[in-house]
N, C-alpha and C. Protein backbone atom coordinates (compact mmCIF):
# COMPACT_ATOMS: atom_id res chain seq x y z
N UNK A 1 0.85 -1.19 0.00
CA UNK A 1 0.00 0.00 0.00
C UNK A 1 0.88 1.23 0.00
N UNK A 2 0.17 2.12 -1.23
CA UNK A 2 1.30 3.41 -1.31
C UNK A 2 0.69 4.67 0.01
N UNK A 3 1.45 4.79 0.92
CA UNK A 3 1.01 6.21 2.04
C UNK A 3 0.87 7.01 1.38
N UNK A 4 0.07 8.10 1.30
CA UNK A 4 0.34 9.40 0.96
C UNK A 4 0.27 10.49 2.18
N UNK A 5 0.13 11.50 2.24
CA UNK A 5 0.72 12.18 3.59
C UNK A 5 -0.81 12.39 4.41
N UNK A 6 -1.93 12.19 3.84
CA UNK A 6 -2.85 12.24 4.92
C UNK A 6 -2.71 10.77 5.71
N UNK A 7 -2.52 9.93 4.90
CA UNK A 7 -2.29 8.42 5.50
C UNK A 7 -1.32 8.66 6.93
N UNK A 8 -0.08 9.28 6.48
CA UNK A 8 0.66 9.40 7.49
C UNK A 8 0.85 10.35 8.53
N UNK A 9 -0.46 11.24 8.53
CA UNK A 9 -1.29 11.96 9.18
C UNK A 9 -1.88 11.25 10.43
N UNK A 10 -2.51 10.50 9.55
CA UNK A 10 -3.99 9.85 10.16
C UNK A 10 -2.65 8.26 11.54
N UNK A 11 -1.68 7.96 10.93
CA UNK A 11 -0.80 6.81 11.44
C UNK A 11 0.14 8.24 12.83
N UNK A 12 0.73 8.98 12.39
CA UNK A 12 1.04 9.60 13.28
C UNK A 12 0.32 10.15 14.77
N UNK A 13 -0.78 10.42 14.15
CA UNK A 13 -1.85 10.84 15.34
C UNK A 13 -2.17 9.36 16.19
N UNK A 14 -2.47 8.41 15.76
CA UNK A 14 -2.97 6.86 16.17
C UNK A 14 -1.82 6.48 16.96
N UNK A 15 -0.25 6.76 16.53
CA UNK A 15 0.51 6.60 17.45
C UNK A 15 0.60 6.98 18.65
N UNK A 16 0.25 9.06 18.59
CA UNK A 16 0.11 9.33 19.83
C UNK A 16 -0.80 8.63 20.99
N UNK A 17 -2.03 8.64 20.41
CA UNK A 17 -3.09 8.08 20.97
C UNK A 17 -4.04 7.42 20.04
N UNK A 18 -3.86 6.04 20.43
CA UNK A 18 -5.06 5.10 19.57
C UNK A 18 -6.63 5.15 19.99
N UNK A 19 -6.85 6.00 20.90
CA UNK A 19 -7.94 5.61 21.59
C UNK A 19 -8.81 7.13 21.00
N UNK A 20 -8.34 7.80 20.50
CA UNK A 20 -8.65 9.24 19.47
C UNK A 20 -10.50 8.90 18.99
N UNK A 21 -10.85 9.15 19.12
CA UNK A 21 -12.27 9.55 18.61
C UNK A 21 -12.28 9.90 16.91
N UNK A 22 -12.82 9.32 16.06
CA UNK A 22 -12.80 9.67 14.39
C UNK A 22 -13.02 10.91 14.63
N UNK A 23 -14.30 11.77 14.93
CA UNK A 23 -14.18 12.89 14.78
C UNK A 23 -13.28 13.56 14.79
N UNK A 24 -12.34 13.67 16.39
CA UNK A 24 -11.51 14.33 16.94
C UNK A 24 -9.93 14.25 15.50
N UNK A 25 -10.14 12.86 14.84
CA UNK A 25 -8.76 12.40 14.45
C UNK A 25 -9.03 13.07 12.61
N UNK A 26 -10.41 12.84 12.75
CA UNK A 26 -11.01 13.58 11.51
C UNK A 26 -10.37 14.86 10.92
N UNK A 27 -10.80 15.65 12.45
CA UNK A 27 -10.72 17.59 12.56
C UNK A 27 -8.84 17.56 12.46
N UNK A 28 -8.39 16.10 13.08
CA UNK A 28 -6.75 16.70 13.28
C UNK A 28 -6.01 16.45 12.13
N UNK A 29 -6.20 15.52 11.16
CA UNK A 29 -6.02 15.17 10.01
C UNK A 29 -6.42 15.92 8.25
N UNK A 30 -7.79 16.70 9.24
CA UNK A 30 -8.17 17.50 8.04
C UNK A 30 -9.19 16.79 6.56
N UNK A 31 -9.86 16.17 7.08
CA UNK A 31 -10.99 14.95 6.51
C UNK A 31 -12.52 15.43 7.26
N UNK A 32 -13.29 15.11 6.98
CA UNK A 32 -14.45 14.72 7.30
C UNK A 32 -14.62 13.18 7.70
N UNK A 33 -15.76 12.62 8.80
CA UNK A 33 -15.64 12.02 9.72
C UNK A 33 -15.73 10.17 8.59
N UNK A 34 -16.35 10.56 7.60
CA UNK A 34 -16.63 9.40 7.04
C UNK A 34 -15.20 8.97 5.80
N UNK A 35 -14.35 9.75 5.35
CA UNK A 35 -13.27 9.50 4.65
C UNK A 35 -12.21 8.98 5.88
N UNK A 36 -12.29 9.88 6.75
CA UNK A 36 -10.98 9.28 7.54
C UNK A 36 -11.51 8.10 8.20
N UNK A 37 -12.31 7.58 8.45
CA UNK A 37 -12.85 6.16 8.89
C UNK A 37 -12.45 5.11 8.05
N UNK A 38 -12.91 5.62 6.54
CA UNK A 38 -12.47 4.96 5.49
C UNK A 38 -11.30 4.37 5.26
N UNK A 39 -10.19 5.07 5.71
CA UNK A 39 -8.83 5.40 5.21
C UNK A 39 -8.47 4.69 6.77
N UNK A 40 -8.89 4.69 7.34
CA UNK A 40 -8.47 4.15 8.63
C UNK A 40 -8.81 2.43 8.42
N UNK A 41 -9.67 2.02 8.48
CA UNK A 41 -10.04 0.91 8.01
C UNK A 41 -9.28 0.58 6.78
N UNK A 42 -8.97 0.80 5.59
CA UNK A 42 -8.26 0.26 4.78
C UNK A 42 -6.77 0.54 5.02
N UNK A 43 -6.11 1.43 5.79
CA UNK A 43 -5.07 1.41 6.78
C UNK A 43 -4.62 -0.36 7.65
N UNK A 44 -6.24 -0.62 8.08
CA UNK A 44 -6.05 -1.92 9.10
C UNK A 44 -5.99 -2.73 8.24
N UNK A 45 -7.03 -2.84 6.91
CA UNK A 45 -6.85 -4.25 6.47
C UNK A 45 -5.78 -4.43 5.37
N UNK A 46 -5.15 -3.27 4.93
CA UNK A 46 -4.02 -3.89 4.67
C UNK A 46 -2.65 -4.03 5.04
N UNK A 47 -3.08 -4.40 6.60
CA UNK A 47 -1.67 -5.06 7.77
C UNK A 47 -0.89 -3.31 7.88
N UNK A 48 -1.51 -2.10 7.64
CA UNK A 48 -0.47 -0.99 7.79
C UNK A 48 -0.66 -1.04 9.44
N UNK A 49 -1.90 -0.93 9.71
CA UNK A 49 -2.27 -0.87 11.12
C UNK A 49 -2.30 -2.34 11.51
N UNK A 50 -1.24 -2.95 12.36
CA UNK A 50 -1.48 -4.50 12.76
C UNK A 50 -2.52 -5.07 14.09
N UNK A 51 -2.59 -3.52 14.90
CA UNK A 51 -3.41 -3.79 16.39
C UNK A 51 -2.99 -2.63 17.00
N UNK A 52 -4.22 -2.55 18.02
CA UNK A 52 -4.02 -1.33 18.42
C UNK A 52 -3.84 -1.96 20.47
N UNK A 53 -2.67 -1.46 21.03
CA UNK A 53 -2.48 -1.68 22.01
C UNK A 53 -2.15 -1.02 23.51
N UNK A 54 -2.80 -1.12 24.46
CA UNK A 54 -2.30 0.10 25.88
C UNK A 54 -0.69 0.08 26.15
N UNK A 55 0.37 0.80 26.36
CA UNK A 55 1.37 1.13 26.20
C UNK A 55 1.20 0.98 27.80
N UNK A 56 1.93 0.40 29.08
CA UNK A 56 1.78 0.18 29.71
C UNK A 56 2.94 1.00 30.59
N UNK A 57 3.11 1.05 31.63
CA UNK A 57 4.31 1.43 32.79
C UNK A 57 4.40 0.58 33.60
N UNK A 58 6.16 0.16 32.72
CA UNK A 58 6.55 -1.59 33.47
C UNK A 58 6.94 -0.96 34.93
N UNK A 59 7.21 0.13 35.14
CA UNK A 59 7.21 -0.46 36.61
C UNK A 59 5.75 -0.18 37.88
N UNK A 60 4.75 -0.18 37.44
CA UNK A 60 3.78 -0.39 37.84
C UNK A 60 2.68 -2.11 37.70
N UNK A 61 3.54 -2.53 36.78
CA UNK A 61 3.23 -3.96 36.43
C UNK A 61 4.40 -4.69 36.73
N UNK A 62 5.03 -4.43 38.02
CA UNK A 62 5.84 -5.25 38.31
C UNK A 62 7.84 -5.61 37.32
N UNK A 63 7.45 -4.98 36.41
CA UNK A 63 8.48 -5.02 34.95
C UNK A 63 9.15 -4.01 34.72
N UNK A 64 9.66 -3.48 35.66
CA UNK A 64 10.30 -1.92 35.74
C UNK A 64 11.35 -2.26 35.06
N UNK A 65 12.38 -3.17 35.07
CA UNK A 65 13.93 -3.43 34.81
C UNK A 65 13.86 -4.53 33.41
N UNK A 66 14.59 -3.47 32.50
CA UNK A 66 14.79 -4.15 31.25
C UNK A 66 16.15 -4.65 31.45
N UNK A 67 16.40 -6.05 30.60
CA UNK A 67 17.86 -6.21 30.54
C UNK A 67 17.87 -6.73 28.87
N UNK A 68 19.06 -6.47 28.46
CA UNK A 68 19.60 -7.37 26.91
C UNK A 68 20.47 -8.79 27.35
N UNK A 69 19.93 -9.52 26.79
CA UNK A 69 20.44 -10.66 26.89
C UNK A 69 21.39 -11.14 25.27
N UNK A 70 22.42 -10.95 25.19
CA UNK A 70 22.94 -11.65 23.94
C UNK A 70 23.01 -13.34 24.02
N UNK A 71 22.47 -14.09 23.29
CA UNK A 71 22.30 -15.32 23.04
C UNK A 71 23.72 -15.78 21.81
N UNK A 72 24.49 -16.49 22.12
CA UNK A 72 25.37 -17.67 21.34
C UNK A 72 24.70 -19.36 21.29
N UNK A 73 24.46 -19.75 20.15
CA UNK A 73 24.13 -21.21 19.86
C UNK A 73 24.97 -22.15 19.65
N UNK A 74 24.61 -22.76 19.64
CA UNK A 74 25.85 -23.89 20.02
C UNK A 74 25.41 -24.38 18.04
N UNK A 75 24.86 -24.24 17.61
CA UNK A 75 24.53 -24.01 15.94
C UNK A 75 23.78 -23.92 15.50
N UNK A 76 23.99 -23.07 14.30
CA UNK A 76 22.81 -22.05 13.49
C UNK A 76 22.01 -23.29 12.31
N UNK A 77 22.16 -24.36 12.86
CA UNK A 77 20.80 -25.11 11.78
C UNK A 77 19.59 -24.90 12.27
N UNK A 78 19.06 -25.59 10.76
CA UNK A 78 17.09 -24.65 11.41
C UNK A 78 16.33 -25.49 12.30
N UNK A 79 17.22 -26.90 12.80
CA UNK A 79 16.23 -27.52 14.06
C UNK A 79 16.48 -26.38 15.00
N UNK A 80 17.71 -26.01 15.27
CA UNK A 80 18.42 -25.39 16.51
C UNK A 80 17.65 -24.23 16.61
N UNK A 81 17.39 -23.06 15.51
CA UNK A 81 17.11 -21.91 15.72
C UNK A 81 15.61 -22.20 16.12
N UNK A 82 15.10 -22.95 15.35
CA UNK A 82 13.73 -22.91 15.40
C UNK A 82 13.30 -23.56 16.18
N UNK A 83 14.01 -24.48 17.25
CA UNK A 83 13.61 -25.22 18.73
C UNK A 83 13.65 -23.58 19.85
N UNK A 84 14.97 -22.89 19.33
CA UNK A 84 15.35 -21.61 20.24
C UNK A 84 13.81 -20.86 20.17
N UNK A 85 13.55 -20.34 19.14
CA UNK A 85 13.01 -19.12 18.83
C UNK A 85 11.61 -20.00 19.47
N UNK A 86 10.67 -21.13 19.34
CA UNK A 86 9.50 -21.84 19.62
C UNK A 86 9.56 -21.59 21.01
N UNK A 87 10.77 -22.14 22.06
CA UNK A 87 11.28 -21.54 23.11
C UNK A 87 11.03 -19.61 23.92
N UNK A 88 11.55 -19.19 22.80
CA UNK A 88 11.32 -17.42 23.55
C UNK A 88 9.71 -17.15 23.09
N UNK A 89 9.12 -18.00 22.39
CA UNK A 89 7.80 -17.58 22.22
C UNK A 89 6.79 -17.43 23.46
N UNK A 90 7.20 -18.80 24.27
CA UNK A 90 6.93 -19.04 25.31
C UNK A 90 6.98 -18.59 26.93
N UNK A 91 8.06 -17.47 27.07
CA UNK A 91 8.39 -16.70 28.08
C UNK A 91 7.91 -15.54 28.02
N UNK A 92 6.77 -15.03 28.59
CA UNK A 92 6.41 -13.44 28.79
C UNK A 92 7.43 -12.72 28.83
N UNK A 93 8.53 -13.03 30.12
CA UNK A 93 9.52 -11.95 29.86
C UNK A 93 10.30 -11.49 29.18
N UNK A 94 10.13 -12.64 27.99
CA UNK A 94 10.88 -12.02 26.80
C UNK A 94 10.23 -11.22 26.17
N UNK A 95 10.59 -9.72 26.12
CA UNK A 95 9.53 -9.26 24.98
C UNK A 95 9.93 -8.67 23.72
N UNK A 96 11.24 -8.42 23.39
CA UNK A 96 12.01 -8.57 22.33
C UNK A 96 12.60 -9.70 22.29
N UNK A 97 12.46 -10.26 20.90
CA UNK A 97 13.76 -11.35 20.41
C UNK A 97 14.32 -10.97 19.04
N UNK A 98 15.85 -10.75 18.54
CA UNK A 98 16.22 -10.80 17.31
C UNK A 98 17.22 -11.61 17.14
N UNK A 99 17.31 -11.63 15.82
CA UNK A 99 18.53 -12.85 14.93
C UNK A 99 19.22 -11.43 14.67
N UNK A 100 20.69 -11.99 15.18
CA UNK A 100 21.67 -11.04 14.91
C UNK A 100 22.58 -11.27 13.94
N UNK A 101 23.00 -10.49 12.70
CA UNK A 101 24.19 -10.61 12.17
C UNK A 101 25.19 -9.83 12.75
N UNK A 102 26.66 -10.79 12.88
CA UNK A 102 27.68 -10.51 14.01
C UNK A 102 27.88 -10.90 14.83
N UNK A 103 28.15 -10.68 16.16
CA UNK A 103 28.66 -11.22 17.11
C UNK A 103 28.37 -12.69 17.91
N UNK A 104 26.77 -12.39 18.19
CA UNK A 104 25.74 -12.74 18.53
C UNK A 104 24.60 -13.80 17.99
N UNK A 105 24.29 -14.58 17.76
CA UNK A 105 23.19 -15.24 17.30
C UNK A 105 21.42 -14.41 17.34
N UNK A 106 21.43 -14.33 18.56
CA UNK A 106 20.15 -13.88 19.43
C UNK A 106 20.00 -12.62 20.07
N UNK A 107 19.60 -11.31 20.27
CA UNK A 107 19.69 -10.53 21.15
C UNK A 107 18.44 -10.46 21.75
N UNK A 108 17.87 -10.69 23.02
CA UNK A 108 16.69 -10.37 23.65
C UNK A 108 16.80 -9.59 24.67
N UNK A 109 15.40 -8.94 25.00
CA UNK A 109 14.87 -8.04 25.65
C UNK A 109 14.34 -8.80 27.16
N UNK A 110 14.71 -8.62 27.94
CA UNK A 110 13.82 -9.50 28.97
C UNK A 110 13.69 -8.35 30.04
N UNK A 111 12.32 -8.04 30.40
CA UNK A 111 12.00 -7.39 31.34
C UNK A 111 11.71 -8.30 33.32
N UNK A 112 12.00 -7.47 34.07
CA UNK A 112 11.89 -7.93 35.46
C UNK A 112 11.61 -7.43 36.63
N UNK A 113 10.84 -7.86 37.46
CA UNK A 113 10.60 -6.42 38.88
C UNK A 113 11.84 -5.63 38.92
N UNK A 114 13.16 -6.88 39.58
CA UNK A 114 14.28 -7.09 39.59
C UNK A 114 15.35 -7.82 39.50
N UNK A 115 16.95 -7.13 40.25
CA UNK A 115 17.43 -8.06 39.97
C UNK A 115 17.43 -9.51 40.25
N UNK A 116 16.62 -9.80 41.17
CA UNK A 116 16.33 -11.09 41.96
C UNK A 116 15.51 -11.68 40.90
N UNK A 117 14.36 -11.07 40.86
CA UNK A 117 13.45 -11.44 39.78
C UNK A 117 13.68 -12.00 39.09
N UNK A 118 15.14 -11.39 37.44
CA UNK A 118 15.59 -11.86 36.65
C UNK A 118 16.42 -12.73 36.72
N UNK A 119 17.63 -13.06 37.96
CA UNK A 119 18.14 -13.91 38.56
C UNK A 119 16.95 -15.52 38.27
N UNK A 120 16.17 -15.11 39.13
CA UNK A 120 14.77 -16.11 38.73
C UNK A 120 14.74 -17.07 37.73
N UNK A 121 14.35 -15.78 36.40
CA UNK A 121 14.05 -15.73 34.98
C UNK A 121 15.22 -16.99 34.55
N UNK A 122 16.22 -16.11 34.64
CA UNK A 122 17.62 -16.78 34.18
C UNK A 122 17.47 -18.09 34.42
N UNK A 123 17.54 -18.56 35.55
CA UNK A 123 18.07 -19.92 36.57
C UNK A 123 16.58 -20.68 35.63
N UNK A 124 15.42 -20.13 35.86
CA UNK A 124 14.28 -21.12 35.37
C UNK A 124 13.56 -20.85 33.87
N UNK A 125 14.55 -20.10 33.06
CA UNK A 125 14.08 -20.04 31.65
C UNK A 125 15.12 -20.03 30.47
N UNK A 126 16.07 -18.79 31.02
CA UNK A 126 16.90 -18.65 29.86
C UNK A 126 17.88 -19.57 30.04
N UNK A 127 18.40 -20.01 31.14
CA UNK A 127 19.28 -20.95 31.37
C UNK A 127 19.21 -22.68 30.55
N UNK A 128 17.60 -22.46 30.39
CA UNK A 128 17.13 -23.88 29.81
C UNK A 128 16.89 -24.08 28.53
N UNK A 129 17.17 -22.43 27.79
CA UNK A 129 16.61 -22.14 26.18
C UNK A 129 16.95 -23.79 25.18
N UNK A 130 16.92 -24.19 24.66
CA UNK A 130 17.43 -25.04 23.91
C UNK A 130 18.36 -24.62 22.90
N UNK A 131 19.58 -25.12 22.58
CA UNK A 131 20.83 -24.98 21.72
C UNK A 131 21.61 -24.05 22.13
N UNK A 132 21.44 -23.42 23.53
CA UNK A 132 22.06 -22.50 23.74
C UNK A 132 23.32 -22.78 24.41
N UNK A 133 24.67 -22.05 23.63
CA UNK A 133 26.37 -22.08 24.11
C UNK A 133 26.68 -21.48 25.60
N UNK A 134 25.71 -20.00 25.45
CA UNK A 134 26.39 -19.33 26.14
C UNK A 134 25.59 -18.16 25.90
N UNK A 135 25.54 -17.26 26.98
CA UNK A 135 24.64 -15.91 27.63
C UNK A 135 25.21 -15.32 28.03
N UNK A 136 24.67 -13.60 27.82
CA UNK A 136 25.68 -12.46 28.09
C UNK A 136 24.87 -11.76 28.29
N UNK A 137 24.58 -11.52 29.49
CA UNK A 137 23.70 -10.23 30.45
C UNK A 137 24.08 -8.72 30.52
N UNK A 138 23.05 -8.11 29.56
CA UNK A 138 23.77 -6.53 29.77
C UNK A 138 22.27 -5.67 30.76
N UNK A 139 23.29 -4.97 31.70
CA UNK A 139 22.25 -4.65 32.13
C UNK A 139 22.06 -2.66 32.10
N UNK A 140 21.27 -1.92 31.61
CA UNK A 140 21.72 -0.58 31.19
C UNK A 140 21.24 0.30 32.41
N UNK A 141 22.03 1.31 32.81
CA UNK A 141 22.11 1.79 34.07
C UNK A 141 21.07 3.30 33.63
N UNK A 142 20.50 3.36 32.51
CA UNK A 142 19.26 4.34 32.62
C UNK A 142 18.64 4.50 31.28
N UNK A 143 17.52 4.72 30.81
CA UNK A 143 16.56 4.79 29.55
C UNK A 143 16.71 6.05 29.31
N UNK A 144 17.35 6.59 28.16
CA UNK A 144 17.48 7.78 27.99
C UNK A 144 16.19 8.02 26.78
N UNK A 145 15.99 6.94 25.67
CA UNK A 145 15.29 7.14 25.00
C UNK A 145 14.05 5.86 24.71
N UNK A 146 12.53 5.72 24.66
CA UNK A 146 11.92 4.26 24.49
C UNK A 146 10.92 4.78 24.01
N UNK A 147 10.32 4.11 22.39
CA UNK A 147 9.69 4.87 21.80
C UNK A 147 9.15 3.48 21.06
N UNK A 148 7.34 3.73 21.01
CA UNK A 148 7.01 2.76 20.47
C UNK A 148 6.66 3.29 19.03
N UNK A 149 6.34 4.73 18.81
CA UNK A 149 6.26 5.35 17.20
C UNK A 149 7.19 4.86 16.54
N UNK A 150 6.77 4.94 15.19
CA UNK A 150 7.72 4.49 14.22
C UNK A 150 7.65 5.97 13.44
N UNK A 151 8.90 6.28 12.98
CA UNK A 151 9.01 7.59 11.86
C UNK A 151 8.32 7.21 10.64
N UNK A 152 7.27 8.27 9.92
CA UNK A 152 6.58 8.06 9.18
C UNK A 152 7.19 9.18 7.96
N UNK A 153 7.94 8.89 6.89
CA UNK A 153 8.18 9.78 6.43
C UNK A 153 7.73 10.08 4.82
């Protein structure tokens, strides 16, 4: 689907707030209430818009403390990756997972109350991943930037 700039109007505003009223997103976009509905809906069904979700505050849900976990495999065949990856599907606290080119095989995101918490995590999840060599815990000493928008340009 080709954007054109009301599209990325109408996606910018939804970022701020998904919960926007058509009218309200109508008047901010510069449409009338029945085109931007339109355009919103064919936005969703063709996968531009995938779901619309509450943006939460992990440390009010217990998940205040992010850590990166770099993952090494003991080898990159597709039983191995794809026993791994079936694996992180399965752990809430993972809530990023990527395939890395470079260093790394795996880099994940694992959120935790704390450090005990993730201690936890570790000992009764990541420790047990399947094909896994070896784990490398980074832990970042402050969030300077966390952004779920994507640049729409």
């Amino acid at each position: 689907m080709k954007l054109d700039e009301i599209d990325r109007r109408i996606l910018r505003a939804l970022q701020r707030d998904a919960r926007i009223q058509n009218v309200d997103l109508a008047r901010a976009v510069g449409l009338t209430p029945s085109p931007c509905l339109r355009r919103v809906r064919l936005l969703e069904q063709a996968g531009v818009i995938r779901r619309y979700v509450a943006v939460l505050d992990p440390a009010q849900v217990g998940a205040g403390l992010s850590l990166f976990v770099r993952v090494w495999l003991k080898a990159q065949d597709v039983e191995t990756i794809d026993s791994f990856i079936a694996a992180v599907e399965r752990i809430p606290e993972i809530v990023d997972c990527y395939i890395m080119l470079g260093d790394c095989d795996f880099l994940l995101r694992v959120v935790a109350a704390d450090l005990d918490d993730y201690r936890r995590i570790q000992a009764a999840h990541l420790g047990r991943l399947p094909g896994v060599q070896n784990l490398k815990t980074e832990v970042p000493s402050q969030t300077v930037k966390q952004s779920h928008a994507l640049p729409l340009r």
